[in-house]
PDB file of N, CA and C in Angstrom:
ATOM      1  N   UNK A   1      -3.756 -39.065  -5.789  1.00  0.00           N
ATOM      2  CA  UNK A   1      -4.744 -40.096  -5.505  1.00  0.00           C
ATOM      3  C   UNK A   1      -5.549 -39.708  -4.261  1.00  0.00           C
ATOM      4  N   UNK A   2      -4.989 -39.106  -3.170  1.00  0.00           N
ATOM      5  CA  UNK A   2      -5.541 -38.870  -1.883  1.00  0.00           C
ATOM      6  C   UNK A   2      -6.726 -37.554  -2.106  1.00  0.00           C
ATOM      7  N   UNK A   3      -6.195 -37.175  -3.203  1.00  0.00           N
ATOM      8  CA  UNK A   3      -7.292 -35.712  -3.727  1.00  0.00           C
ATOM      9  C   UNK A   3      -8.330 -36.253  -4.056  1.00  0.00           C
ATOM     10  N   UNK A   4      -8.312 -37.663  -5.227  1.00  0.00           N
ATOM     11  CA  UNK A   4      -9.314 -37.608  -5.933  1.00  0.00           C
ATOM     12  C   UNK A   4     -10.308 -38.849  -5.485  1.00  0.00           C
ATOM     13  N   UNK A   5      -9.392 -39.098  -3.854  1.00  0.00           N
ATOM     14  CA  UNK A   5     -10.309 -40.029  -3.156  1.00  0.00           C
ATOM     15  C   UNK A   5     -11.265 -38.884  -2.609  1.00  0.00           C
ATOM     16  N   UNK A   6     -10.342 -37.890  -1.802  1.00  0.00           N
ATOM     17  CA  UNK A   6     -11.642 -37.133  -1.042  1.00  0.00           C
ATOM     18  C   UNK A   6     -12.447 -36.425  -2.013  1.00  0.00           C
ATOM     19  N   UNK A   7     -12.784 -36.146  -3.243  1.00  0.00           N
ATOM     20  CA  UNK A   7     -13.272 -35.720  -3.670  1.00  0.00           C
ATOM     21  C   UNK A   7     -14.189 -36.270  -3.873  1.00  0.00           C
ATOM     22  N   UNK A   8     -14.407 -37.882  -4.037  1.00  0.00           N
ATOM     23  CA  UNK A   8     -15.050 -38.733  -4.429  1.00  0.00           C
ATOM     24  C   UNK A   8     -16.004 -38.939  -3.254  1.00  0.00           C
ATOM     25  N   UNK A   9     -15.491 -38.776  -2.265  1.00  0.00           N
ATOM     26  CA  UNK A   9     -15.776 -38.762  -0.985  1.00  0.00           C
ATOM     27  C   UNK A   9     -17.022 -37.664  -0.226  1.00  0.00           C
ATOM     28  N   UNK A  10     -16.569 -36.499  -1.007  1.00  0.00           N
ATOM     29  CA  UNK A  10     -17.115 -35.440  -0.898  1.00  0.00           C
ATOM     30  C   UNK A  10     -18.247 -35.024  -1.986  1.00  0.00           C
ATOM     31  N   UNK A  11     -18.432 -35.670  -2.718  1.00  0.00           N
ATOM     32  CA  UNK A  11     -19.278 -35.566  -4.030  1.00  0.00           C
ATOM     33  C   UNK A  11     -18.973 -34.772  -4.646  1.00  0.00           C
ATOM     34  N   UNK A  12     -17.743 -34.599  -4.748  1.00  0.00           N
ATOM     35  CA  UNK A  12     -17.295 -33.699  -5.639  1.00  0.00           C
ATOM     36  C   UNK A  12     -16.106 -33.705  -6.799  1.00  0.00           C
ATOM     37  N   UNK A  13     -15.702 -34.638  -7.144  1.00  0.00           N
ATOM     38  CA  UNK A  13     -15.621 -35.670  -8.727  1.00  0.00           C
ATOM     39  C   UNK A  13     -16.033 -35.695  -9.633  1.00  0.00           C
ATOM     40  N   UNK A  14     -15.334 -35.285 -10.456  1.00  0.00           N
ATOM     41  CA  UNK A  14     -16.540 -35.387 -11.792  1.00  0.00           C
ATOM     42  C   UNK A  14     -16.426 -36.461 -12.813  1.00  0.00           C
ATOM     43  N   UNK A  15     -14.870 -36.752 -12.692  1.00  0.00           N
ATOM     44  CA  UNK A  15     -14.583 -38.171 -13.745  1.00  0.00           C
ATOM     45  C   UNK A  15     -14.226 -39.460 -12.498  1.00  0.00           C
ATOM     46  N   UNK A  16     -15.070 -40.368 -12.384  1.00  0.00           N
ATOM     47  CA  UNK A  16     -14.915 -41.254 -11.783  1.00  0.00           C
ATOM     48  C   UNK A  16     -13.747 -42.687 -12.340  1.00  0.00           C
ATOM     49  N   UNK A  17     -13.642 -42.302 -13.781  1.00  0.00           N
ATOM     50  CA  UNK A  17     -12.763 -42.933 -14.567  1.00  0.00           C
ATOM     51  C   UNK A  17     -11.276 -42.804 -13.994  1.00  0.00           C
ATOM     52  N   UNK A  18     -11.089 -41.243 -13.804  1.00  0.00           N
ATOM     53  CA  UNK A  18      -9.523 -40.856 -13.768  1.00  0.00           C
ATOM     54  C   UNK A  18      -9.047 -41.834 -11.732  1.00  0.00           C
ATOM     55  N   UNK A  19      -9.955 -42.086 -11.096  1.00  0.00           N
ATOM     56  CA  UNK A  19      -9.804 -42.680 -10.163  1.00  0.00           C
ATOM     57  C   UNK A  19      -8.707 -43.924 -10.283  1.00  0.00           C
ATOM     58  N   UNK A  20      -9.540 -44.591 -11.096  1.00  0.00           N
ATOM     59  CA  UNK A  20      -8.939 -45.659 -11.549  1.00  0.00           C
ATOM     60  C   UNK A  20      -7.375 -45.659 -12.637  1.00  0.00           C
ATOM     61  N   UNK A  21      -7.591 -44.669 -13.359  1.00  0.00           N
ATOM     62  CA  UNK A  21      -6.458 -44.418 -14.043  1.00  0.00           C
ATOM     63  C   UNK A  21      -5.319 -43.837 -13.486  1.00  0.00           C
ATOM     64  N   UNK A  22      -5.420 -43.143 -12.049  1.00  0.00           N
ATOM     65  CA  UNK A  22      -4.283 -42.738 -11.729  1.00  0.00           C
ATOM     66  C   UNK A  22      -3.756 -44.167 -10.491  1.00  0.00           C
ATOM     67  N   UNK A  23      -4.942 -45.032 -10.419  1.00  0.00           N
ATOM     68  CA  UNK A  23      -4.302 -46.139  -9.226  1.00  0.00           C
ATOM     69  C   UNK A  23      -3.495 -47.228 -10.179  1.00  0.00           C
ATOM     70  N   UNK A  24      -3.816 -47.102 -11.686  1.00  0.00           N
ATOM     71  CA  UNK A  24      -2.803 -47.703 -12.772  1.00  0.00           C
ATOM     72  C   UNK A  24      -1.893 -47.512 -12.724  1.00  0.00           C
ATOM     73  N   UNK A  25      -1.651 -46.148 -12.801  1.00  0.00           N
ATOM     74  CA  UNK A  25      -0.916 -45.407 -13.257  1.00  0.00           C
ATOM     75  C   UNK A  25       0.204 -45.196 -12.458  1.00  0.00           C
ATOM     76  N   UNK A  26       0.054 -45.126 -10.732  1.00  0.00           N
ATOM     77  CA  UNK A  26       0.840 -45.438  -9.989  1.00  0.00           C
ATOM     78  C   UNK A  26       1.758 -46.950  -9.730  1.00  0.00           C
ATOM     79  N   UNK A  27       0.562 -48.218  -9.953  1.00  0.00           N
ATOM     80  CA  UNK A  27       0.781 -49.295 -10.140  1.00  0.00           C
ATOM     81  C   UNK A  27       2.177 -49.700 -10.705  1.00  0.00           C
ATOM     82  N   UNK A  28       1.483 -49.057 -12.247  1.00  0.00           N
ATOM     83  CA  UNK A  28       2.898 -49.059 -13.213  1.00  0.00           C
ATOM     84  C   UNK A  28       4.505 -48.292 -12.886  1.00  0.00           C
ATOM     85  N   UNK A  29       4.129 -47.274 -12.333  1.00  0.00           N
ATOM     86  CA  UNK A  29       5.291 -46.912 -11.574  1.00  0.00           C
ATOM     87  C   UNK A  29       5.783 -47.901 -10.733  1.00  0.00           C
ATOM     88  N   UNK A  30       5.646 -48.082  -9.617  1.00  0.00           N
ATOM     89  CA  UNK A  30       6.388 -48.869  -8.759  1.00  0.00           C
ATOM     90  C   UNK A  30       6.519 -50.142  -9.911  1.00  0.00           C
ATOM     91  N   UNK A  31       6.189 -50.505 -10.304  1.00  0.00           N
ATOM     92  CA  UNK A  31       6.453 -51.618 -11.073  1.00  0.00           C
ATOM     93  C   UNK A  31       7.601 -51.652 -11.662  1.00  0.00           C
ATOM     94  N   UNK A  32       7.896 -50.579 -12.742  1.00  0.00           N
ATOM     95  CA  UNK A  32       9.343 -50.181 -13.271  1.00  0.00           C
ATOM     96  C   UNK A  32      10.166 -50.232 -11.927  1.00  0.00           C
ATOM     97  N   UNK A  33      10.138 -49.114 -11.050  1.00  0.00           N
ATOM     98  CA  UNK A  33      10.913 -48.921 -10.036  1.00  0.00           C
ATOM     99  C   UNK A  33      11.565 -50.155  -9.654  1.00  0.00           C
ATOM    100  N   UNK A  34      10.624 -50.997  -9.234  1.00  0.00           N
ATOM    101  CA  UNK A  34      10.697 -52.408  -8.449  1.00  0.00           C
ATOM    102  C   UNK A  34      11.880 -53.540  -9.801  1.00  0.00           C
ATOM    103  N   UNK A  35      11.125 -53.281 -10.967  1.00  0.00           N
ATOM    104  CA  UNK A  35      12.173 -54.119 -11.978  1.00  0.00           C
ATOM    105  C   UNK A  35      13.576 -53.649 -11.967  1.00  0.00           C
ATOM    106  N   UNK A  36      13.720 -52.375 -12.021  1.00  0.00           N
ATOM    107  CA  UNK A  36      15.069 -51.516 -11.711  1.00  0.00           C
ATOM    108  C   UNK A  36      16.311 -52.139 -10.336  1.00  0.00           C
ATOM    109  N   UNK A  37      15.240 -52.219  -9.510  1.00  0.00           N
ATOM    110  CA  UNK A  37      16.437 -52.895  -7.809  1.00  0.00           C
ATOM    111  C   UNK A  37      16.559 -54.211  -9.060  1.00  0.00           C
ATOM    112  N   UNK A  38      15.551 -55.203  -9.527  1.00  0.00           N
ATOM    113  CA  UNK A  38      16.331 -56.655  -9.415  1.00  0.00           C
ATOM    114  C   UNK A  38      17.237 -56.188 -10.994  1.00  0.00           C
ATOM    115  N   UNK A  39      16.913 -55.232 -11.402  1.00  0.00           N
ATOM    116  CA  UNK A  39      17.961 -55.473 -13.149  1.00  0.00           C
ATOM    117  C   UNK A  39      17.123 -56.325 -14.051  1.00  0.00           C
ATOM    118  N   UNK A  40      15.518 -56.360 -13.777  1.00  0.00           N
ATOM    119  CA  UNK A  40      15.047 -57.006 -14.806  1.00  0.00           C
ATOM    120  C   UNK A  40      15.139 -56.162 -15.944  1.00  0.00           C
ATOM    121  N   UNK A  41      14.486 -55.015 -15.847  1.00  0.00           N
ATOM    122  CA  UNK A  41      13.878 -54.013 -17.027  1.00  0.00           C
ATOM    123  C   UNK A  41      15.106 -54.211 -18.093  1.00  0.00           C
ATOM    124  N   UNK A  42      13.805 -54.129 -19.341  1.00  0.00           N
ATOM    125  CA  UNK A  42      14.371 -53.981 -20.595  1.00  0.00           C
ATOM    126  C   UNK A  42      15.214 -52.722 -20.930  1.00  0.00           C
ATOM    127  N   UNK A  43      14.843 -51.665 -21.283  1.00  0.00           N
ATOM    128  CA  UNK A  43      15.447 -50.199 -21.718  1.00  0.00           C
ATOM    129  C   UNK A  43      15.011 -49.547 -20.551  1.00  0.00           C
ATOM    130  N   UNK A  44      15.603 -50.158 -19.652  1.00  0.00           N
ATOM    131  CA  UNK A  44      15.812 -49.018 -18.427  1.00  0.00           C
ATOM    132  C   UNK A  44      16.380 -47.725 -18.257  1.00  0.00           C
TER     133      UNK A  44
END
């Protein structure tokens, strides 16, 4: 993410999409992670 900030930064980006898809994408990680400490998750 820190790459494809400075890149963005730098004008030098070419998919402005994948920005967003990897701040999902992390999202969703900690998310599982986080269900895991309380024992929510389904097929953990």
């Amino acid at each position: 993410l820190f790459n494809l900030r400075f890149q963005a930064a730098t004008g030098q980006l070419e998919s402005h999409g994948r920005l967003g898809a990897v701040r999902k994408e992390i999202a969703r990680i900690y998310t599982v992670i986080r269900e895991r400490e309380l024992g929510i998750g389904g097929a953990a």
